[in-house]
C-alpha atoms as a PDB file:
ATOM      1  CA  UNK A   1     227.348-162.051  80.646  1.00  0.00           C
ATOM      2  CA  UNK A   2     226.932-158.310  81.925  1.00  0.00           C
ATOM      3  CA  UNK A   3     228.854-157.127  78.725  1.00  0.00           C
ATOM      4  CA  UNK A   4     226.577-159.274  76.219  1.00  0.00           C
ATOM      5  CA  UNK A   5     223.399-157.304  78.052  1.00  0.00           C
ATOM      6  CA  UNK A   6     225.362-153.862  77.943  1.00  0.00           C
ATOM      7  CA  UNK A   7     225.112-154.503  73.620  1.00  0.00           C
ATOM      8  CA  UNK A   8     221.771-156.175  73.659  1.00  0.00           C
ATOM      9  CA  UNK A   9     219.542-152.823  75.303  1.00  0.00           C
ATOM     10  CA  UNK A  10     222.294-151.028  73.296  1.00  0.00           C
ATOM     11  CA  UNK A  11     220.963-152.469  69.929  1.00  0.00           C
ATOM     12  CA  UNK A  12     217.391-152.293  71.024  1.00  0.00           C
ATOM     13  CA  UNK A  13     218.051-148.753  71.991  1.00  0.00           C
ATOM     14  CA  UNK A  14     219.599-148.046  68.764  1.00  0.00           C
ATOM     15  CA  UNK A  15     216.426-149.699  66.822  1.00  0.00           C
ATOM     16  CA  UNK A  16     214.021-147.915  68.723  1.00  0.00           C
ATOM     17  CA  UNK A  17     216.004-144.535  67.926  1.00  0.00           C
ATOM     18  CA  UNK A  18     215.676-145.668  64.433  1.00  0.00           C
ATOM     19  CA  UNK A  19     212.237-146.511  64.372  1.00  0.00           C
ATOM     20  CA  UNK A  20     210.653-143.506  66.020  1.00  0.00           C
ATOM     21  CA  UNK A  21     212.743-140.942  63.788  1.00  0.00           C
ATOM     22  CA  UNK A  22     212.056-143.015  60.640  1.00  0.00           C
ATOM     23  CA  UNK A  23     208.220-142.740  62.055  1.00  0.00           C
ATOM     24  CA  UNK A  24     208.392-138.799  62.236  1.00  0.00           C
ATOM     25  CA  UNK A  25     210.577-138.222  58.827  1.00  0.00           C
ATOM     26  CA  UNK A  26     208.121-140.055  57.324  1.00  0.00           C
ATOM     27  CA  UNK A  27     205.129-137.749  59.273  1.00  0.00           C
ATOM     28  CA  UNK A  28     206.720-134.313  58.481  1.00  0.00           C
ATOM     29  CA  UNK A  29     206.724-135.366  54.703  1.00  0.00           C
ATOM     30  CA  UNK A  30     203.391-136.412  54.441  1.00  0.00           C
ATOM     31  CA  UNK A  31     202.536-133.422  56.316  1.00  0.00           C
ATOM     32  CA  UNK A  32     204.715-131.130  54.092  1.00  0.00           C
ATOM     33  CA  UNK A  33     204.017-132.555  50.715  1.00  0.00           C
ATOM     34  CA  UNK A  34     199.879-132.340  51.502  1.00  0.00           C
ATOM     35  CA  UNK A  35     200.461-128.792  52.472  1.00  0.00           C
ATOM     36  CA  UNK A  36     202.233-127.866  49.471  1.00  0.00           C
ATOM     37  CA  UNK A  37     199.227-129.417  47.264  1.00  0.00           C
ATOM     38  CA  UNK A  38     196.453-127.801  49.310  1.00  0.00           C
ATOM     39  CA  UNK A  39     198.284-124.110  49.065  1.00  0.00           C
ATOM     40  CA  UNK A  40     199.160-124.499  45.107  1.00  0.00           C
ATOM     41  CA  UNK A  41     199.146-121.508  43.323  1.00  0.00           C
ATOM     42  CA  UNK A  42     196.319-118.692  44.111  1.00  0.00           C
ATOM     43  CA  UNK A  43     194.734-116.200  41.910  1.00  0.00           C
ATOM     44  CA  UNK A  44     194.866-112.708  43.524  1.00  0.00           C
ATOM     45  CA  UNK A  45     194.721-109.254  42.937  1.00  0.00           C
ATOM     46  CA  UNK A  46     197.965-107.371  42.114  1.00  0.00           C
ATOM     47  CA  UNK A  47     198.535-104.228  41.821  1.00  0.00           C
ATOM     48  CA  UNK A  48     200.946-101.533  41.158  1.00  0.00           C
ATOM     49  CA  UNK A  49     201.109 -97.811  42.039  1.00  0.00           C
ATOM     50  CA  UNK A  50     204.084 -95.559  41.264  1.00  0.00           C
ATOM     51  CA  UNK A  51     203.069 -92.966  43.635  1.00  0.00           C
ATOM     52  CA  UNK A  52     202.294 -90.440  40.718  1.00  0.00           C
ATOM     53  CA  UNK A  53     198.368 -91.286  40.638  1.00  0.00           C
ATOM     54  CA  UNK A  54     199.097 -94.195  38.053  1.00  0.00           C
ATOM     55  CA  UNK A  55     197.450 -97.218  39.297  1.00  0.00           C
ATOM     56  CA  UNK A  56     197.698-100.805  37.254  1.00  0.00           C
ATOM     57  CA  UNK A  57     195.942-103.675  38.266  1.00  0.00           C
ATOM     58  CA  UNK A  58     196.417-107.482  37.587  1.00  0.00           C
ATOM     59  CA  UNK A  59     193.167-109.207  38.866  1.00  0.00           C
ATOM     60  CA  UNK A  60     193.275-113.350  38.856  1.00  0.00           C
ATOM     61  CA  UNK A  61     197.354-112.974  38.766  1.00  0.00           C
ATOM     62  CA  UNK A  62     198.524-116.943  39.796  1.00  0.00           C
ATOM     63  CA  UNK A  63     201.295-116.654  42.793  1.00  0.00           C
ATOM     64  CA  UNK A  64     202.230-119.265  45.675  1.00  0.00           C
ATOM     65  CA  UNK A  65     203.702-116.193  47.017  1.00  0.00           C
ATOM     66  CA  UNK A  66     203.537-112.475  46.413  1.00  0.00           C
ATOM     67  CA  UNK A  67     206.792-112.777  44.386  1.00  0.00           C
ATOM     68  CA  UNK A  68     205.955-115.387  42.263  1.00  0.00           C
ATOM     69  CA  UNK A  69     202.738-113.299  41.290  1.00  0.00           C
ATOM     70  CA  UNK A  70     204.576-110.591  40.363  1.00  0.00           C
ATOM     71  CA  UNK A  71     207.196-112.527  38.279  1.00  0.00           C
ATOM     72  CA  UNK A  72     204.195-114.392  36.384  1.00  0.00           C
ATOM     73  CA  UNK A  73     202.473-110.941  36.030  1.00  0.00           C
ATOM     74  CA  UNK A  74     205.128-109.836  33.643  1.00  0.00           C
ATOM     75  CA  UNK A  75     206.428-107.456  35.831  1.00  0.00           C
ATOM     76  CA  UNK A  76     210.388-106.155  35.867  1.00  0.00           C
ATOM     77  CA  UNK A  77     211.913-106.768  39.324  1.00  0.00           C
ATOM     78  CA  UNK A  78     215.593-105.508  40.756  1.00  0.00           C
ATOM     79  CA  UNK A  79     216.069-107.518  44.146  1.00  0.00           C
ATOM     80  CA  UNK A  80     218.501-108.348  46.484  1.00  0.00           C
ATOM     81  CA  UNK A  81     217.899-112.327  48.203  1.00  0.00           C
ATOM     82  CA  UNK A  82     218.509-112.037  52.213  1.00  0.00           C
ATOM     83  CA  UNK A  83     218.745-115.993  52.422  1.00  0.00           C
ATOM     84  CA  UNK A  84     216.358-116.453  55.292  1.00  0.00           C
ATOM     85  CA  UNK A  85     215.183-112.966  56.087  1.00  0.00           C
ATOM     86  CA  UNK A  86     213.577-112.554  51.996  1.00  0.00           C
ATOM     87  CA  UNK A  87     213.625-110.807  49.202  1.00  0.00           C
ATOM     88  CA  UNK A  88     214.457-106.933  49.153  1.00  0.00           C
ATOM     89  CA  UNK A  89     212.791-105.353  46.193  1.00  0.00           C
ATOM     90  CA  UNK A  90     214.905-102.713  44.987  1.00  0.00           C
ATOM     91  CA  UNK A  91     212.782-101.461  41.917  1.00  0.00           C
ATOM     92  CA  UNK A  92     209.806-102.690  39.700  1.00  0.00           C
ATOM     93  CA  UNK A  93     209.400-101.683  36.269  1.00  0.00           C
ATOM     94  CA  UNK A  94     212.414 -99.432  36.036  1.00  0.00           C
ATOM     95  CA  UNK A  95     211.156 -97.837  39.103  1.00  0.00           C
ATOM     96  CA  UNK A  96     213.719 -97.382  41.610  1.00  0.00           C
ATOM     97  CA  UNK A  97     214.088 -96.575  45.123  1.00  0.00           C
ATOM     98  CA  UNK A  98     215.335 -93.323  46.192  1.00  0.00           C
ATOM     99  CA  UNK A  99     216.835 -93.425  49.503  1.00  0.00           C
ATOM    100  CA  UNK A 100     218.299 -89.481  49.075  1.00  0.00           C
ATOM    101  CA  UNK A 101     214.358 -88.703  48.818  1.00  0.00           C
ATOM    102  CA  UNK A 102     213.313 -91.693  51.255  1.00  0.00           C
ATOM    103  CA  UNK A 103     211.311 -93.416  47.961  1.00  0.00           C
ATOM    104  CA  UNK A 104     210.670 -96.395  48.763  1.00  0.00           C
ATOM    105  CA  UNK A 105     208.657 -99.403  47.453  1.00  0.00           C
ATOM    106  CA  UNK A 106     206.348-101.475  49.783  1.00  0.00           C
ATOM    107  CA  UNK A 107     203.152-103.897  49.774  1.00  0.00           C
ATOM    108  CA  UNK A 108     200.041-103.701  51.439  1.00  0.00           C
ATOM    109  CA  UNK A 109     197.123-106.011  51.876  1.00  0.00           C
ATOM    110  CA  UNK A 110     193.541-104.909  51.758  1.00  0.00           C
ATOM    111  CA  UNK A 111     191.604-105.724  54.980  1.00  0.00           C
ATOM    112  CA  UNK A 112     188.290-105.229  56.209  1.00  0.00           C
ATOM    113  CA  UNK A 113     189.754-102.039  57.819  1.00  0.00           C
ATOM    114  CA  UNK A 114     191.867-100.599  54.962  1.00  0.00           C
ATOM    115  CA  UNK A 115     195.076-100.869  53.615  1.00  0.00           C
ATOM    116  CA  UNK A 116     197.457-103.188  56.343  1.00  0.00           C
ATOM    117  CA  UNK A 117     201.315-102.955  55.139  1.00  0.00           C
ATOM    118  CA  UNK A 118     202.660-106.176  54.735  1.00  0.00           C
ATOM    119  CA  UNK A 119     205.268-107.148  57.508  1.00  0.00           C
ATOM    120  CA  UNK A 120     207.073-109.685  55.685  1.00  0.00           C
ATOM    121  CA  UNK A 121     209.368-110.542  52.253  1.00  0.00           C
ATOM    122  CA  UNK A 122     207.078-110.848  49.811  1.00  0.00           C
ATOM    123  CA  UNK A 123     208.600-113.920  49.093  1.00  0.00           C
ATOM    124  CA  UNK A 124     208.006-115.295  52.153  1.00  0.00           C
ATOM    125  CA  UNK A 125     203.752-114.296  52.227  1.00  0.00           C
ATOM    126  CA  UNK A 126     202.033-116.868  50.969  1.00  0.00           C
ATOM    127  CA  UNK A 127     198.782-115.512  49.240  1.00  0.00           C
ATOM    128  CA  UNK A 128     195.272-116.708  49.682  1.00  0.00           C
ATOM    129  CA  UNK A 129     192.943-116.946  47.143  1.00  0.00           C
ATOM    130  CA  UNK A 130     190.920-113.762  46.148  1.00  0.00           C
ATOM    131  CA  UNK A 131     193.452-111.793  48.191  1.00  0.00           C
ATOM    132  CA  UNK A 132     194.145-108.585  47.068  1.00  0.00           C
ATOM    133  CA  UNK A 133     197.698-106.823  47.337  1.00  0.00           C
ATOM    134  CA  UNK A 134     199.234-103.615  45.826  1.00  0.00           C
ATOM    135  CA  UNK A 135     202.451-102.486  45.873  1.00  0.00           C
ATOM    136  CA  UNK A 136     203.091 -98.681  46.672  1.00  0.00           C
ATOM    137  CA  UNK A 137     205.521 -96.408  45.696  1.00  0.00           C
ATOM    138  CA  UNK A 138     205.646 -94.020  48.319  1.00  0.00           C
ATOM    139  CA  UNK A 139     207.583 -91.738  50.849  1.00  0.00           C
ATOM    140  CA  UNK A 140     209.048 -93.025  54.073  1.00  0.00           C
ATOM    141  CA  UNK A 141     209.104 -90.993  57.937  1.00  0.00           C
ATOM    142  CA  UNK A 142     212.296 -90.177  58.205  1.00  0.00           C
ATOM    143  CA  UNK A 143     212.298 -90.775  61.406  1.00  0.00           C
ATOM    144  CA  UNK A 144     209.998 -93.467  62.489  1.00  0.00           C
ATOM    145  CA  UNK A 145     210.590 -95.562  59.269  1.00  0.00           C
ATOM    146  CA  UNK A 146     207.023 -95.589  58.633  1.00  0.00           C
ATOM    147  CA  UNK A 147     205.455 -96.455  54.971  1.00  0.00           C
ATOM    148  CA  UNK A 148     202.588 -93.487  53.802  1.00  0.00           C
ATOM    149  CA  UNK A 149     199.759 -95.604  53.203  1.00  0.00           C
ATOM    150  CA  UNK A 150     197.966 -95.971  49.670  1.00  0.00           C
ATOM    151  CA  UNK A 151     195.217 -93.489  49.373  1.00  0.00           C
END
């Protein structure tokens, strides 16, 4: 008799287990697939500036992220995928970086106090709508690693 009870709360362990994580799968989908509808694709701002005073902008540019507005803007982009950390970008337009000079290319966000530099992949920022970004071909400290801002 004990070992026929030891099996019984077994099973109604085991259907419980199976219940309650069939319960939250279900939750984190519905939760995932309405997030994905809501965020969509956003028109933003992008722009480009080579660092040389030539300054291209591509206003109502449609992007989940900042990389996919820059691959439906037309633009030419050299990368290297990170897996989990992001996209590197390496060069846009033919436009490399020049590590011997310390040439690199980075994005920045416009805020209500200036240009913010953007501290992720751009793959990995999803954009909001209106939001405008530019990416900045420009020198880096040296020493502190620090982007010049945009002027």
């Amino acid at each position: 008799m004990v070992l026929r009870n030891k099996w019984a709360l077994a099973s109604i362990g085991l259907l419980c287990w199976a219940i309650v994580a069939s319960s939250l799968s279900a939750y984190y989908y519905y939760q995932y697939t309405d997030l994905e509808a809501r965020v969509g694709e956003a028109p933003i701002n992008l722009g480009i500036d080579y660092g040389n005073g030539t300054r291209i902008w591509y206003n109502g540019t449609l992007g989940r992220t900042i990389y996919d507005a820059m691959i439906n803007a037309g633009w030419t982009v050299k990368s290297k995928d990170y897996g989990p950390m992001g996209i590197y970008i390496n060069a846009i337009n033919g436009v490399e970086e020049e590590p011997s000079n310390y040439k690199y290319w980075g994005w920045w966000s416009w805020t209500a106090y200036g240009w913010s530099h953007g501290g992720t992949a751009c793959n990995k920022y999803v954009v909001s709508s209106g939001e405008t970004i530019l990416w900045y071909y420009s020198t880096v400290d040296p020493v502190t690693f620090e982007y010049s801002p945009p002027p």
